[in-house]
Protein backbone atom coordinates (compact mmCIF):
# COMPACT_ATOMS: atom_id res chain seq x y z
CA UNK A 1 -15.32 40.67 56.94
CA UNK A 2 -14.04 41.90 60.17
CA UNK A 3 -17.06 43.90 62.49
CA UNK A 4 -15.72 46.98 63.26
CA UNK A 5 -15.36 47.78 67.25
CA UNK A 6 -17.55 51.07 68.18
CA UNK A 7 -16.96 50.30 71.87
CA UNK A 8 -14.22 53.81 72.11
CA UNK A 9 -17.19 55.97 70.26
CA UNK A 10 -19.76 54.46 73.00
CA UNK A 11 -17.43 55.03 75.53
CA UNK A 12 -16.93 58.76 74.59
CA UNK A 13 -20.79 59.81 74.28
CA UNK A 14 -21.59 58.08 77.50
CA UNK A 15 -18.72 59.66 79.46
CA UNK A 16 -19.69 62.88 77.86
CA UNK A 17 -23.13 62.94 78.44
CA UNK A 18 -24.70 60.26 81.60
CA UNK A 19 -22.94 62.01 84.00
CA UNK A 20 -24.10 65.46 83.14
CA UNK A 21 -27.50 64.57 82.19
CA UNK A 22 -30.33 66.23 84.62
CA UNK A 23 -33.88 65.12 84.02
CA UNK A 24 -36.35 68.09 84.37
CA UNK A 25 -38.47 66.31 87.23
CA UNK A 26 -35.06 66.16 89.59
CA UNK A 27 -35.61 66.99 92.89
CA UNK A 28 -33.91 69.45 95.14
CA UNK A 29 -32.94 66.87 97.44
CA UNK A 30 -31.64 64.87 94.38
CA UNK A 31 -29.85 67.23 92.86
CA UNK A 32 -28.01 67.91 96.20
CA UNK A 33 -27.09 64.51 96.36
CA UNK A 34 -25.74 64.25 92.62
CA UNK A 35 -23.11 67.85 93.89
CA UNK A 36 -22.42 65.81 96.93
CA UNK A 37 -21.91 62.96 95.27
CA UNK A 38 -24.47 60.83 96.71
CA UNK A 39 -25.85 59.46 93.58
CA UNK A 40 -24.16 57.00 91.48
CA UNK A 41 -23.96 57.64 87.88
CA UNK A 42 -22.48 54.69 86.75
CA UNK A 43 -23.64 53.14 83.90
CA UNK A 44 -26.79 50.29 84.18
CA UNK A 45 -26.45 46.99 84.32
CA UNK A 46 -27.10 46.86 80.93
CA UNK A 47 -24.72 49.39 79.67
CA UNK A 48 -21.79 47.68 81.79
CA UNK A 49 -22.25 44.59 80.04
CA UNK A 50 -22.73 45.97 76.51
CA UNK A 51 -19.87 47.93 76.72
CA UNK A 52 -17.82 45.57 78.46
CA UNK A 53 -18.14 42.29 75.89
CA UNK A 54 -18.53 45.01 73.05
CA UNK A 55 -17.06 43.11 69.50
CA UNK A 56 -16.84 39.75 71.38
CA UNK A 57 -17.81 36.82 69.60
CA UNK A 58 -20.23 34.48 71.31
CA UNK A 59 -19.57 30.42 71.85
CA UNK A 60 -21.93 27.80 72.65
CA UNK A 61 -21.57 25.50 75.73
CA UNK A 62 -22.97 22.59 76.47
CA UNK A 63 -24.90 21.53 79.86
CA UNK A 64 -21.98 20.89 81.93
CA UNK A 65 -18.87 22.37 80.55
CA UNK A 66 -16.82 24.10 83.09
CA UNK A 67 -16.15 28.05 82.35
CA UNK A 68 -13.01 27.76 85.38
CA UNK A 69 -11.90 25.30 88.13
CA UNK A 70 -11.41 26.55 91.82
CA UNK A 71 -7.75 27.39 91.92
CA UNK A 72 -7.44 28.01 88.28
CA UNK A 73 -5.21 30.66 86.83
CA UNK A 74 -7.90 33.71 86.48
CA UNK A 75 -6.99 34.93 83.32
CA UNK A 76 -10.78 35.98 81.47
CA UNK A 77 -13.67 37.44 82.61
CA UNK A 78 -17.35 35.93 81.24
CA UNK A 79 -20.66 37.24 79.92
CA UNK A 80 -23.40 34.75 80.47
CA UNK A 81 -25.77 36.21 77.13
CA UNK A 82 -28.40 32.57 77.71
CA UNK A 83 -28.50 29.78 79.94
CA UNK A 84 -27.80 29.71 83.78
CA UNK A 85 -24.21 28.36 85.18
CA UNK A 86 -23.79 27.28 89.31
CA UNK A 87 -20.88 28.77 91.13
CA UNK A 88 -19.41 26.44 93.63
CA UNK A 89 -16.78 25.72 96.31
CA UNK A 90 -15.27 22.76 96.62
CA UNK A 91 -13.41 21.67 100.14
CA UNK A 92 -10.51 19.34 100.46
CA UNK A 93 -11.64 15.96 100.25
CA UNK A 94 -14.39 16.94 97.61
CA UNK A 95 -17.65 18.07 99.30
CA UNK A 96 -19.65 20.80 97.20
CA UNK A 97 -21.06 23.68 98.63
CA UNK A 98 -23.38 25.43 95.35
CA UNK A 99 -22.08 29.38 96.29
CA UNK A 100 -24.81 30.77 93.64
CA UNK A 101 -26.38 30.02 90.41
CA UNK A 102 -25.95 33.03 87.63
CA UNK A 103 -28.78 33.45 85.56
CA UNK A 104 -28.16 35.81 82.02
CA UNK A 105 -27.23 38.06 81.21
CA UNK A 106 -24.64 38.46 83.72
CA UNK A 107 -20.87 38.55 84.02
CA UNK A 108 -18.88 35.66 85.68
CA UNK A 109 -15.36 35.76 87.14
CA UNK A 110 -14.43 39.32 87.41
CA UNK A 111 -12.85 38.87 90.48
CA UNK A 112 -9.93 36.76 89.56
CA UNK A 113 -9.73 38.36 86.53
CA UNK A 114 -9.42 41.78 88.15
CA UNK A 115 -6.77 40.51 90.29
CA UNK A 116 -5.25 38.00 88.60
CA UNK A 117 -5.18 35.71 91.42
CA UNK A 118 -6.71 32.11 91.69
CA UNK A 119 -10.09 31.22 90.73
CA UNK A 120 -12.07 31.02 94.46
CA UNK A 121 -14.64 28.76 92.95
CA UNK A 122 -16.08 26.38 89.97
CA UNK A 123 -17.85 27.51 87.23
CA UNK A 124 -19.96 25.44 85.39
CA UNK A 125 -23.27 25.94 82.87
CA UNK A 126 -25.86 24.31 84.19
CA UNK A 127 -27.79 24.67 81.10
CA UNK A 128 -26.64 25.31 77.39
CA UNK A 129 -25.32 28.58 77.51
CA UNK A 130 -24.14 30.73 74.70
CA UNK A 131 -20.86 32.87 76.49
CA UNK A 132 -18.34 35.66 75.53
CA UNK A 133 -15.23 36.08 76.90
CA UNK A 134 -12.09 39.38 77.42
CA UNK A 135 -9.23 37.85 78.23
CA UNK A 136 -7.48 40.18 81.63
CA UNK A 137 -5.28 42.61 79.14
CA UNK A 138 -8.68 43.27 77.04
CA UNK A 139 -10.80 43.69 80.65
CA UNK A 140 -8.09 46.19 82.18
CA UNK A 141 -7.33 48.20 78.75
CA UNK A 142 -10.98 48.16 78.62
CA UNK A 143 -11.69 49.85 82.09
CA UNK A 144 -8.88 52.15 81.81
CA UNK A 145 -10.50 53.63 78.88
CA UNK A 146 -13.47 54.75 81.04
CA UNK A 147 -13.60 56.11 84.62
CA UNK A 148 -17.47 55.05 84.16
CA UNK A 149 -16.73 51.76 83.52
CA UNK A 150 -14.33 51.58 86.22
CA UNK A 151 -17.02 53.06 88.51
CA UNK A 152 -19.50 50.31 87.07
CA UNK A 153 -17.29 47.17 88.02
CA UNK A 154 -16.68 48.43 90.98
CA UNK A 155 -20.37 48.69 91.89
CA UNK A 156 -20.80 45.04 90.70
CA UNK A 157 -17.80 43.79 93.01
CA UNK A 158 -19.20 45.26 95.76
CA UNK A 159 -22.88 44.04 95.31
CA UNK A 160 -20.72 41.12 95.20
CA UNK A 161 -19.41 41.12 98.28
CA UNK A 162 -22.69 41.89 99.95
CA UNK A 163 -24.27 38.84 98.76
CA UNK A 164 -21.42 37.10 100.22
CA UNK A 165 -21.65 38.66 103.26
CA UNK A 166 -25.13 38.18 103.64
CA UNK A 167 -24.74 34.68 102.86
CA UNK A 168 -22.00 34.19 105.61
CA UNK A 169 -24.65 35.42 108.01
CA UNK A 170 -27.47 33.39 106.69
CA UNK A 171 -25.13 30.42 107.71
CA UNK A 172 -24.06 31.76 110.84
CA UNK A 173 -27.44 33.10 112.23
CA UNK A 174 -29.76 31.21 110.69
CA UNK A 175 -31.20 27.18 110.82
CA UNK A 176 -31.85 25.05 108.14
CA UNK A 177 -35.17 25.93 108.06
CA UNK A 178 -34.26 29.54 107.67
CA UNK A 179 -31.96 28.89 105.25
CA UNK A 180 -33.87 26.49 102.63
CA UNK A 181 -37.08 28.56 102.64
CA UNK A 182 -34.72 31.90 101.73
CA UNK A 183 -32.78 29.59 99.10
CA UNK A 184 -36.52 28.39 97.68
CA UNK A 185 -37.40 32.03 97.61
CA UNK A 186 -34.39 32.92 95.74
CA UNK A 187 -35.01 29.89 93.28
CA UNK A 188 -38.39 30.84 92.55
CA UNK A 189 -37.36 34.48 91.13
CA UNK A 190 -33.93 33.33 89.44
CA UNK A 191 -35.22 29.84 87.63
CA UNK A 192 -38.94 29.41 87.49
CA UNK A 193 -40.23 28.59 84.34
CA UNK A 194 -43.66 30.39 83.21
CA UNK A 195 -45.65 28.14 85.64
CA UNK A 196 -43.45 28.33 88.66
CA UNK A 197 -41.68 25.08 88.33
CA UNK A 198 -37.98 24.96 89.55
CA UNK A 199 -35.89 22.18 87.73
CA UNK A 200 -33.84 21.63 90.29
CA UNK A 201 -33.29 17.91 92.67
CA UNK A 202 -33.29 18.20 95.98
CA UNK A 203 -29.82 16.36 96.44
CA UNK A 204 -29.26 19.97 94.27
CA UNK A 205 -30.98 21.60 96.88
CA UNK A 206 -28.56 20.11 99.91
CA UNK A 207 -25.38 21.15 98.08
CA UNK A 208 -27.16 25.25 97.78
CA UNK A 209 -27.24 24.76 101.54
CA UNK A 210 -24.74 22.88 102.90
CA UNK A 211 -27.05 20.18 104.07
CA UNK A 212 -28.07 16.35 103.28
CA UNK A 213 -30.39 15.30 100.72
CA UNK A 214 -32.17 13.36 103.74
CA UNK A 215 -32.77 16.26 106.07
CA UNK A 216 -33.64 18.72 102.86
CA UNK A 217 -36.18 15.88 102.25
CA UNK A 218 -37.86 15.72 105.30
CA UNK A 219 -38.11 19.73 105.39
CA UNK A 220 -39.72 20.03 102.09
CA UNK A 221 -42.59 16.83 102.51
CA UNK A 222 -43.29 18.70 105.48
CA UNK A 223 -43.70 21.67 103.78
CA UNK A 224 -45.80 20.55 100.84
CA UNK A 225 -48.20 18.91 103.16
CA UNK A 226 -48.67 22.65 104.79
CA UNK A 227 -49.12 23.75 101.36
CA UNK A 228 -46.15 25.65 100.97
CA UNK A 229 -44.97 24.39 98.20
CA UNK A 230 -45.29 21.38 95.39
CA UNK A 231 -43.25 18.99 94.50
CA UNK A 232 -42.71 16.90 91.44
CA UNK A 233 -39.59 14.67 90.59
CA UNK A 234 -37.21 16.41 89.62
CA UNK A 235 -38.83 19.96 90.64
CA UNK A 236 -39.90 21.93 93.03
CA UNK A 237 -42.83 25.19 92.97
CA UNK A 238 -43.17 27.85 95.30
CA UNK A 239 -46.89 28.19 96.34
CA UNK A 240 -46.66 30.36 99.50
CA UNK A 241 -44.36 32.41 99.21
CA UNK A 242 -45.12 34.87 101.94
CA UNK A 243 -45.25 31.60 104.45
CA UNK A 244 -41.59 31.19 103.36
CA UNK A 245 -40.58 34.95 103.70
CA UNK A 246 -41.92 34.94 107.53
CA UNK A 247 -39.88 31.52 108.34
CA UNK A 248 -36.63 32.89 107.25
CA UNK A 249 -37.67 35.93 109.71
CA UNK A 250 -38.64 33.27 112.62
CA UNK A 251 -36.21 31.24 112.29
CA UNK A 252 -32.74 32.11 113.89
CA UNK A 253 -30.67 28.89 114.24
């Protein structure tokens, strides 16, 4: 038996009513802001990507399956519902820069499939993942349905963009030192399991920054023997995390 789709009915009560909706503790200031159009009303994270994969059947990946290939026809857009899956950039002659690692639930590859233009990076699940997919028609039709929705992608593209901006400037303005502790930082709130551990090898570690597995290596001993961190094979734990905050602060190339 067929599921029926109730995405149009969700799409119609949340147009209807988010917008309008005024809590009874607003402020004055924040209610000037909403008529000036200051605050965005766009639907949560959550919403976006419940309303966005809504009816979509979920697949299981394995540990290294590739979702797209840099310079792939963008033709889907991805919701990451389990697992984790590294975004990358490959150059010419085949070095690996990792761009970011997704963690769920998240979407992956709106981008290209907003545009329709090549894939800009590899996608690949780093763990099992369980993923569902709209194809661009289904993604576009989708949007067009709801000026919300529209307003909601839009918000993610642009967060987006910030992250790659900010990244561009980590590179540009910022040492290695600088660079790894604010990658180790990120790590520690995106992958550690209950106990802190990050399963992730250090030559993993280079290709997040753009540097070799020696160098990383000689950073990070350092590091644990300041008590900064831990290391096990394989692994890697956060300990003192405000010491790493104030090098990425310090440290400026």
């Amino acid at each position: 038996m067929v599921r029926k789709s109730y995405f149009p009915d969700k799409i119609i009560w949340l147009d209807a009513h988010r917008p309008k909706s005024r809590p009874a503790n607003m402020s004055r200031l924040e209610l000037e802001e909403e008529e000036d159009g200051i605050v965005d009303r766009s639907f949560s994270d959550h919403d976006l990507f419940e309303l966005l994969f809504d009816n979509c059947v979920a697949d299981r990946m394995p540990a290294g399956r590739h979702l797209f290939l840099q310079e792939d026809r963008a033709d889907r857009v991805f919701g990451l519902i389990d697992g984790s899956v590294e975004i990358s950039i490959y150059s010419i002659d085949g070095q690996k820069l990792v761009a970011n690692m997704q963690t769920a639930p998240n979407i992956i590859g709106e981008i290209g499939a907003l545009d329709g233009g090549q894939r800009t990076a590899t996608a690949i699940c780093r763990t099992d993942c369980m993923i569902v997919s709209l194809d661009r028609m289904q993604l576009l039709g989708r949007i067009q349905e709801s000026p919300l929705l529209a307003r909601s992608m839009l918000r993610l593209v642009c967060r987006r963009v910030r992250w790659v901006t900010e990244s561009l400037g980590d590179h540009a303005f910022l040492g290695i030192e600088g660079r790894l502790a604010k990658r180790l930082l990120l790590l520690n709130e995106i992958l550690a399991d209950p106990t802190g551990w990050v399963a992730i090898s250090q030559s993993e570690i280079g290709e997040f920054l753009g540097a070799t597995r020696e160098s990383v290596n000689k950073l990070l001993n350092d590091w644990r023997s300041r008590a900064l961190i831990d290391i096990r094979r394989g692994r890697i734990k956060v300990v003192n995390a405000r010491g790493l905050r104030q090098m990425t602060s310090e440290d400026g190339g």
